[in-house]
Protein backbone atom coordinates (compact mmCIF):
# COMPACT_ATOMS: atom_id res chain seq x y z
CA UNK A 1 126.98 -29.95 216.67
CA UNK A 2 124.23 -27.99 217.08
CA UNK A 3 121.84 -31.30 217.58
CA UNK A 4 123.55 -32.84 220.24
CA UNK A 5 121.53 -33.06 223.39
CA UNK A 6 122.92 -31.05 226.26
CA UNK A 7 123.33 -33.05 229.68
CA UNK A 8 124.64 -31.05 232.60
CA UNK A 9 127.20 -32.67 234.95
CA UNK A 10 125.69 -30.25 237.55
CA UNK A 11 122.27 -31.52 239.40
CA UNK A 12 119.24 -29.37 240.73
CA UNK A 13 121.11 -28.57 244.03
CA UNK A 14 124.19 -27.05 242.09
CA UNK A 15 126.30 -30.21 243.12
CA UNK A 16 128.32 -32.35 240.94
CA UNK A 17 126.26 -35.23 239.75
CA UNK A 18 128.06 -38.62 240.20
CA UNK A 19 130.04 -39.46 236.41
CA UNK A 20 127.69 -42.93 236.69
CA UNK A 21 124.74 -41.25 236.82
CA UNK A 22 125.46 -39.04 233.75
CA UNK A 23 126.99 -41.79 231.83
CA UNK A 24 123.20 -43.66 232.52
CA UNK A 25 121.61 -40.76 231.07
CA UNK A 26 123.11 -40.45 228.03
CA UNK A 27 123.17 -44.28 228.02
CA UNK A 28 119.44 -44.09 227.99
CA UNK A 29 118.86 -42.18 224.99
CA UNK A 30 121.01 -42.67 221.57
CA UNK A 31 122.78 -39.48 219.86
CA UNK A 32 125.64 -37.98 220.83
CA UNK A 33 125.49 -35.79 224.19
CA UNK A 34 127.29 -32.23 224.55
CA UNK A 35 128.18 -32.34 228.67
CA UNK A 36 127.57 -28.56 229.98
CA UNK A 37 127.87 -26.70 233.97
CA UNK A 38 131.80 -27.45 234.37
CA UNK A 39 134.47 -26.91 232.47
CA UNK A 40 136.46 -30.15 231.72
CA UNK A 41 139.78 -30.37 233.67
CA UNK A 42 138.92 -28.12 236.48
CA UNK A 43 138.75 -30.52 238.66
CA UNK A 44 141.09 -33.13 237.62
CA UNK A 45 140.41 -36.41 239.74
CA UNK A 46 136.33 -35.78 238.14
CA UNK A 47 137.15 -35.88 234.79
CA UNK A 48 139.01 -38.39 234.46
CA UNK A 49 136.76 -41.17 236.15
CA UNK A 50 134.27 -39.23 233.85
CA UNK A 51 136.39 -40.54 231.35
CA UNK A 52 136.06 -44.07 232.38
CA UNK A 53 132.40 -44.37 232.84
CA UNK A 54 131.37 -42.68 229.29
CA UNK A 55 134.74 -45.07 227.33
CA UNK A 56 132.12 -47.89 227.77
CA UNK A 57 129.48 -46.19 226.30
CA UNK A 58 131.33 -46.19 222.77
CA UNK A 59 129.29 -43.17 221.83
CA UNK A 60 130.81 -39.76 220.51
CA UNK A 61 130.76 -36.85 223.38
CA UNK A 62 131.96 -33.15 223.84
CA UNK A 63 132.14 -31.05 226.63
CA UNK A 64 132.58 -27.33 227.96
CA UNK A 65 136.20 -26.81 228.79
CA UNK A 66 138.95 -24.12 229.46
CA UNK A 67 142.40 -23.21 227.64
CA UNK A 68 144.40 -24.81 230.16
CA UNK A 69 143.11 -28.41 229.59
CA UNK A 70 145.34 -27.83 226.46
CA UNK A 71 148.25 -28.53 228.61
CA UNK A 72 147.09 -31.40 229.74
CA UNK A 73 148.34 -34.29 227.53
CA UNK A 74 147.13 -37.24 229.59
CA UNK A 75 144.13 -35.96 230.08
CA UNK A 76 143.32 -35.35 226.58
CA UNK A 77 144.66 -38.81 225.75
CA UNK A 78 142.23 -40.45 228.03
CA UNK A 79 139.37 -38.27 226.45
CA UNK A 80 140.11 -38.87 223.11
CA UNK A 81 139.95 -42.49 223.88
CA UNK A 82 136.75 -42.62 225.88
CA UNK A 83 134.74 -41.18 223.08
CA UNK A 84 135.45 -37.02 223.30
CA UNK A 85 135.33 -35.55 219.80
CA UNK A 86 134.97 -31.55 220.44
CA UNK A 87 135.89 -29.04 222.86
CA UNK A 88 133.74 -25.92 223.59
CA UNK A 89 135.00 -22.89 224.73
CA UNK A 90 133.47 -19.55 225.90
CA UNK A 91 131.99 -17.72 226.46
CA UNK A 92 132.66 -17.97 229.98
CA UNK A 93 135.74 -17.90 231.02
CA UNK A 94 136.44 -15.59 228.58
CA UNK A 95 138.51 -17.07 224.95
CA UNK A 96 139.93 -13.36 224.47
CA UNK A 97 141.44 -13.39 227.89
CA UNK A 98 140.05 -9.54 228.41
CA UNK A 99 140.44 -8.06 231.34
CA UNK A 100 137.43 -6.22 233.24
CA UNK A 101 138.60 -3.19 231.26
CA UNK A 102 138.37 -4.55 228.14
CA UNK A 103 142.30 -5.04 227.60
CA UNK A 104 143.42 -8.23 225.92
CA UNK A 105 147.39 -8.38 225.69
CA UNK A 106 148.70 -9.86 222.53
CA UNK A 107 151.10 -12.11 224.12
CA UNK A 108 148.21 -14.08 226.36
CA UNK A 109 146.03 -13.94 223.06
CA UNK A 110 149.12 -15.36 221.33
CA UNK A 111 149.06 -18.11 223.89
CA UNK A 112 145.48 -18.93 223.66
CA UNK A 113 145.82 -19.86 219.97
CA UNK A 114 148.64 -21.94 220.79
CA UNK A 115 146.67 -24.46 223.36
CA UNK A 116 143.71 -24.01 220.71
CA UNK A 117 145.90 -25.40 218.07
CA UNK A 118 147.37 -27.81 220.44
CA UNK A 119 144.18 -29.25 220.82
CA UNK A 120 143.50 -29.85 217.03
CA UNK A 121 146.57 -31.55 217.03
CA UNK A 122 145.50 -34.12 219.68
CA UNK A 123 142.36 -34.92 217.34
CA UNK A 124 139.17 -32.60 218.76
CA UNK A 125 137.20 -29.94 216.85
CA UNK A 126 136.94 -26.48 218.80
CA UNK A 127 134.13 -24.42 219.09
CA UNK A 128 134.48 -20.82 220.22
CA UNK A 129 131.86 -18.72 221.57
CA UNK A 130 133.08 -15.46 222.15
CA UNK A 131 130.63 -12.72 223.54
CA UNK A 132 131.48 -9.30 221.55
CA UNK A 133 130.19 -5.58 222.67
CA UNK A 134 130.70 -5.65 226.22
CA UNK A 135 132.00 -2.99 228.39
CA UNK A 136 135.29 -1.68 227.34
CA UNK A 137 135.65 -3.42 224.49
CA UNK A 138 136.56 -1.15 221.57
CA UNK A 139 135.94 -1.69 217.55
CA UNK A 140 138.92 -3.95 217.43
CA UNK A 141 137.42 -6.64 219.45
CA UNK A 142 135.99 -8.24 215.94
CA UNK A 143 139.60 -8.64 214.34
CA UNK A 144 141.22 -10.16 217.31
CA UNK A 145 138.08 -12.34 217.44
CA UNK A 146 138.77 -13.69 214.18
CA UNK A 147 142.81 -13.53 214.04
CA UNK A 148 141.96 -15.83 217.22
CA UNK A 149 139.66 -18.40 215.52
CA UNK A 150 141.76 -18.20 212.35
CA UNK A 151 145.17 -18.60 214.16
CA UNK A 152 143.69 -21.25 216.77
CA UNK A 153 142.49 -23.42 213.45
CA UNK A 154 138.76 -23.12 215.43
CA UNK A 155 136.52 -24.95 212.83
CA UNK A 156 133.42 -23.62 214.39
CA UNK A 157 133.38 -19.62 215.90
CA UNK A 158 130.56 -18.73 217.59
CA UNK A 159 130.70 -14.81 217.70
CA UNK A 160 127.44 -13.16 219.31
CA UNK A 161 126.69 -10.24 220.90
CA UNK A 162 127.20 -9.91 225.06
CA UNK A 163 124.17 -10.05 226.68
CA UNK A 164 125.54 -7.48 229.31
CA UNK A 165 126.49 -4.83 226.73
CA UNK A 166 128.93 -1.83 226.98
CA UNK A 167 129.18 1.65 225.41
CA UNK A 168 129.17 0.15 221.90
CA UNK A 169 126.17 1.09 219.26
CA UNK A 170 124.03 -1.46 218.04
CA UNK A 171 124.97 -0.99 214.22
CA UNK A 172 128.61 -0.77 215.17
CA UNK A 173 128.10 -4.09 217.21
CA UNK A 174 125.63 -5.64 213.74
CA UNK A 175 128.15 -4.23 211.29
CA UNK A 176 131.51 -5.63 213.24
CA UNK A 177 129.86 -9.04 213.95
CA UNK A 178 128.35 -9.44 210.29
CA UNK A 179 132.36 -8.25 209.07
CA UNK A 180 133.83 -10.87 211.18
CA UNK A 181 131.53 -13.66 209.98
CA UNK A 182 132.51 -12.83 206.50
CA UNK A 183 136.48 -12.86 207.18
CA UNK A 184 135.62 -16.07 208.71
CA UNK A 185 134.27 -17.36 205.78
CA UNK A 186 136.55 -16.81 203.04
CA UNK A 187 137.92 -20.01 201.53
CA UNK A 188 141.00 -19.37 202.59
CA UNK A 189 139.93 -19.02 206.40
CA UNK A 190 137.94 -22.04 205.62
CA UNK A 191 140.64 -24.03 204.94
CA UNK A 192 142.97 -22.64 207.56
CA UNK A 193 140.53 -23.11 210.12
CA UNK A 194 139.36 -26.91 209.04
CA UNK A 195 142.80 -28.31 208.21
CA UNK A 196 143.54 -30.59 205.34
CA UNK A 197 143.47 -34.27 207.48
CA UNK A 198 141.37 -35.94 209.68
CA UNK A 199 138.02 -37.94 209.49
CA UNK A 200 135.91 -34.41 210.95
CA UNK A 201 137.83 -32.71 208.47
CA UNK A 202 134.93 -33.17 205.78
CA UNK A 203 132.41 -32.74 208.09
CA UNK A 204 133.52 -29.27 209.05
CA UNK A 205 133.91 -27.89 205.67
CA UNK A 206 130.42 -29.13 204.75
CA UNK A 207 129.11 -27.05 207.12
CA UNK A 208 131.48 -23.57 206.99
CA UNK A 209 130.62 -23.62 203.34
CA UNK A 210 126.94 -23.61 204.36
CA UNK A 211 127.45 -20.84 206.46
CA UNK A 212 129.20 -19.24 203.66
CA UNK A 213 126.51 -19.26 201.04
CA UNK A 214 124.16 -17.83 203.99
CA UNK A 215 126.59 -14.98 204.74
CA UNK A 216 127.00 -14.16 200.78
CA UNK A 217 123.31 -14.26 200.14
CA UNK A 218 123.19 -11.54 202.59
CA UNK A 219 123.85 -8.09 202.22
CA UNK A 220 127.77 -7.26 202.23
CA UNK A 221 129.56 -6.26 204.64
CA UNK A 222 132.36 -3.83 205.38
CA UNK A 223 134.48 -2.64 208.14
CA UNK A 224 133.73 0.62 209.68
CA UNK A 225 135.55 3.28 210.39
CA UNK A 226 136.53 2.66 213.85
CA UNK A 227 137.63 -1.09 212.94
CA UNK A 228 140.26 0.78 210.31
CA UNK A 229 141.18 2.66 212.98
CA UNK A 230 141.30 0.29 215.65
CA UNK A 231 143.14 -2.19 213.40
CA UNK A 232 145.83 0.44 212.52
CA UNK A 233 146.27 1.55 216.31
CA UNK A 234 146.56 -2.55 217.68
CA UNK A 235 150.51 -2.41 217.27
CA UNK A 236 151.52 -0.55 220.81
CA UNK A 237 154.17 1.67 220.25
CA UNK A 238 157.42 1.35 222.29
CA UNK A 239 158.83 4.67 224.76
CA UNK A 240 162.67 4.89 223.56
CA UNK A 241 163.09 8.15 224.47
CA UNK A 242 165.61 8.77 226.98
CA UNK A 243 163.82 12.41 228.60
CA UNK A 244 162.48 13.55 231.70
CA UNK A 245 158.45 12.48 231.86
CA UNK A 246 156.32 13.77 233.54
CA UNK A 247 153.24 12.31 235.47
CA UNK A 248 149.66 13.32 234.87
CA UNK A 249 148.46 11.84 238.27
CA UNK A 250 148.91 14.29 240.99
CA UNK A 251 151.81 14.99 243.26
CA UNK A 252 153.18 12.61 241.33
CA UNK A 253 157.55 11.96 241.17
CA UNK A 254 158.70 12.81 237.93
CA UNK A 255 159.77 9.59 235.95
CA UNK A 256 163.83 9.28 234.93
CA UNK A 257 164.78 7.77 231.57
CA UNK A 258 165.87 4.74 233.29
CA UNK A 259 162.63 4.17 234.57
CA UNK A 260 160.78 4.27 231.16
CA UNK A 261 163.01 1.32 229.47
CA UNK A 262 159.66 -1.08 229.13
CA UNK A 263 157.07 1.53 228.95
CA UNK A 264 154.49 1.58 225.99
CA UNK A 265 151.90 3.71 224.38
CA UNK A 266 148.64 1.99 223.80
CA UNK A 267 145.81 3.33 221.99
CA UNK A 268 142.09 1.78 221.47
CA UNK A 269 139.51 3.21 219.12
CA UNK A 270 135.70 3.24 219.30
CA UNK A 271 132.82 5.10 217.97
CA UNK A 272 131.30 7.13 220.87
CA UNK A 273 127.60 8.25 218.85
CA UNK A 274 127.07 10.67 221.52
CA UNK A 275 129.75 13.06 220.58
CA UNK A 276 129.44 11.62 217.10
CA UNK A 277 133.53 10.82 216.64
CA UNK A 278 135.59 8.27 216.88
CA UNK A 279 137.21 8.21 220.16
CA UNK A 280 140.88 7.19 220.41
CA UNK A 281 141.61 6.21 224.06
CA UNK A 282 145.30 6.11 225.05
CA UNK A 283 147.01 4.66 227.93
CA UNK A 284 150.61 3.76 229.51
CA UNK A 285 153.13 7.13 228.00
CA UNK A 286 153.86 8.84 225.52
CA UNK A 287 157.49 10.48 224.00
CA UNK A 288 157.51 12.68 221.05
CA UNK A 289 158.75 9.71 218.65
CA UNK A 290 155.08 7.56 220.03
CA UNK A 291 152.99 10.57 218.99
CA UNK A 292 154.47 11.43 215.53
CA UNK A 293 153.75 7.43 215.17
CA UNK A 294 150.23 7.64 216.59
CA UNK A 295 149.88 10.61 214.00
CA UNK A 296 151.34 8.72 211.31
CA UNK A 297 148.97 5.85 211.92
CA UNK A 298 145.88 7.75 212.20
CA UNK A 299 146.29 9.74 209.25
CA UNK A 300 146.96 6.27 207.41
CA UNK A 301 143.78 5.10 208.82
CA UNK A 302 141.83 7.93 208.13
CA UNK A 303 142.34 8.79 204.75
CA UNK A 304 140.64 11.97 203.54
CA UNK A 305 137.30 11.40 205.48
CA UNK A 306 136.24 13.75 207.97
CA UNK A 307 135.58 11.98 210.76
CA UNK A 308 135.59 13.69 213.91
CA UNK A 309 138.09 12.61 216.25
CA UNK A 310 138.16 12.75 220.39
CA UNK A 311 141.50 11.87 221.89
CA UNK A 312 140.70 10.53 225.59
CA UNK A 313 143.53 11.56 228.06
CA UNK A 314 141.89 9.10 230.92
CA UNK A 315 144.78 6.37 230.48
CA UNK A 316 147.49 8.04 229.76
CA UNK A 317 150.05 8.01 232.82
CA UNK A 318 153.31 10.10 231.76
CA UNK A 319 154.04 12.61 228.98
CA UNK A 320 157.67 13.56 228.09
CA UNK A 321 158.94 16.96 227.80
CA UNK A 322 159.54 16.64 224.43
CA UNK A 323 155.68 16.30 223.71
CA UNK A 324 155.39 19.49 225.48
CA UNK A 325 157.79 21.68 223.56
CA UNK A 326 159.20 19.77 220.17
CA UNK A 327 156.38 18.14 219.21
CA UNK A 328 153.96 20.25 220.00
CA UNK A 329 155.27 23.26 218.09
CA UNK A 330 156.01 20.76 215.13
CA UNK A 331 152.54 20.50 214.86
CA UNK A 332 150.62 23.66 216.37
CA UNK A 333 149.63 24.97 212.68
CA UNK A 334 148.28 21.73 211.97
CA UNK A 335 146.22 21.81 215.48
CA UNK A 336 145.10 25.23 214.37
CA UNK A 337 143.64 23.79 211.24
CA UNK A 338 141.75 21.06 212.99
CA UNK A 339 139.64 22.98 215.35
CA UNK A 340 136.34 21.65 215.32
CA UNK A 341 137.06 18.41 213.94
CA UNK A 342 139.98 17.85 216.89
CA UNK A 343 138.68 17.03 220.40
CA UNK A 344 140.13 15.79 223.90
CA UNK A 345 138.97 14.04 226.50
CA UNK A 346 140.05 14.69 230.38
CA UNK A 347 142.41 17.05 228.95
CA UNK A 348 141.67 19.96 231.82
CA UNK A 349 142.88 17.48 235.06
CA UNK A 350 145.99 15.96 232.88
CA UNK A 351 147.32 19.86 232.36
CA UNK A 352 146.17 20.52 235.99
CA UNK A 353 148.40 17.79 237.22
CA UNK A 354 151.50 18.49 234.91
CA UNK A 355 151.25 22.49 236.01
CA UNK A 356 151.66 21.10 239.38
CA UNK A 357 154.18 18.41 238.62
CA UNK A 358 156.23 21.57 236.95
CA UNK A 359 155.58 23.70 239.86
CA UNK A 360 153.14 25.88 237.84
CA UNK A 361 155.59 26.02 234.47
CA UNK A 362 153.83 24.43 231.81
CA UNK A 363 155.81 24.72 228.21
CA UNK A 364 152.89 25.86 225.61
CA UNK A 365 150.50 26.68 228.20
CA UNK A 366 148.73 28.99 225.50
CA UNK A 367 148.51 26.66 222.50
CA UNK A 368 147.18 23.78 225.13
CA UNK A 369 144.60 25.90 227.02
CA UNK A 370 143.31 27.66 224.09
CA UNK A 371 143.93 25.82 220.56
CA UNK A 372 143.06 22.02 222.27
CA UNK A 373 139.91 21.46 222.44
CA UNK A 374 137.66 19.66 225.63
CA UNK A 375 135.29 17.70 224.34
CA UNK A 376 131.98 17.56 226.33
């Protein structure tokens, strides 16, 4: 796909060429054209007499495009007749529905490999070019890349690195994007992704397995820390806790149990080489049963290395009581222990805000002023 000539349905100006005039020029040379500069179905009433001029061409076509045309059966009906054969998405608007701070819910991800599979059922390969390493994303971005792409039965991902990039390292953006190539690759994602029917069906597998003997003449590669620990931390963990919370914004009303019935605790997890550590960010709130469970995970994730963690505050909204007295003594030997190798982030303004939420009582003050650790 690589080969077909690019036309853009967009003219010098930055107006919308005429569907005539682009039918003409692909008319006037032979191969099949790739149609770039809008994404097909924004404007409904334009694609589909761009439909009817390029069905007389009898020649094969693809064309940028967006999720939603997915839900479009007509539409792709009329394409598929006039000559449209693939579908490219990315990497603008964004396949991985993030938001500007790098979140990407599960559910809308969920979604987006639903119209991506929607479309391989109505006959069209998929390409997806998603832009990895851009701010906020976090060292998970490369497995819900390729769930995506695997999932959304995506014959041909296109993962690359952002061209505006964020806080992530250059190795840790080479090493995650040379990882997800490879878990792309295996001949089991092969086969999931190119399907078992269809006249492209051949076509696509020829070429996967090329890009597989590339990828295993290559050096091997291996998920890093931070993915195994981003990867064990994507599951956000439920508040069931029926407790006081308490806010860490200030002046801030203290939250009732009732209030806290769809509450979560999420937690993201990046390699910050600055502080050399792996930085777990969390966000939403967090009971006493979320942070034995964050614990838990972490630990799983970890293993015996001795990595140097940095727990980052900055997101996290509420804290129940029961963090600040049960679980905290559970666990203040342990906290002892891992002095030096235990860090937070915007730890001093979250106790400043919960003294004053308290009215200056804060349970533990000692171990949290003077066993946690601010990381600079």
């Amino acid at each position: 796909m690589s080969s077909w000539r690019h036309v853009s349905l967009v003219g010098p100006t930055g107006t919308l060429r005429a569907p005539g005039h682009v039918a003409d020029e692909i008319a006037g040379e032979g191969g099949a054209a790739l149609l770039i500069g809008l994404p097909f179905g924004r404007i409904g009433s334009y694609a589909r007499l761009l439909c009817t001029h390029l069905a007389r061409l009898g020649r094969p076509w693809g064309i940028e495009a967006e999720l939603a045309v997915a839900r479009d059966r007509a539409l792709l009906r009329l394409a598929r007749r006039s000559g449209c054969r693939a579908f490219v998405f990315g990497p603008e608007p964004d396949p991985l529905l993030r938001e500007v701070s790098g979140h990407d819910d599960a559910a809308r991800l969920r979604a987006a490999a639903t119209d991506l599979r929607r479309i391989r059922r109505a006959g069209f390969l998929t390409v997806l070019r998603c832009a990895l390493g851009r701010r906020g994303d976090d060292a998970g971005v490369f497995g819900r890349a390729a769930w995506l792409c695997q999932a959304g039965r995506v014959p041909f991902p296109d993962l690359r690195p952002a061209e505006e990039r964020g806080e992530m390292s250059e190795e840790e953006l080479a090493r995650g994007l040379a990882w997800a190539a490879r878990a792309l690759h295996t001949h089991r994602a092969i086969w999931r992704r190119t399907g078992v029917r269809g006249a492209t069906r051949q076509a696509a597998l020829v070429a996967n397995y090329g890009t597989r003997r590339a990828l295993l003449a290559a050096p091997p590669a291996y998920a890093t820390p931070a993915m195994r620990l981003a990867r064990a931390l994507a599951r956000p963990i439920r508040i069931r806790e029926r407790v006081p919370f308490v806010s860490t914004l200030v002046d801030a009303m203290q939250a009732g149990s009732g209030q806290m019935r769809s509450a979560w605790l999420r937690a993201r997890a990046m390699r910050d080489d600055t502080l050399k550590a792996l930085v777990i960010r969390l966000d939403g709130a967090i009971d006493a049963r979320a942070a034995r469970k964050l614990v838990s995970r972490v630990r799983r994730a970890m293993g015996g290395t001795s990595e140097r963690l940095v727990i980052d505050l900055g997101g996290l909204e509420l804290v129940s009581l029961t963090v600040l007295t049960r679980f905290l003594e559970e666990h203040a030997s342990r906290l002892g222990e891992l002095r030096g190798r235990l860090a937070f982030r915007n730890l001093r303004p979250a106790l400043a805000a919960l003294r004053r939420n308290l009215h200056g009582m804060l349970p533990n003050a000692a171990l949290l002023e003077h066993v946690l650790e601010e990381a600079g």
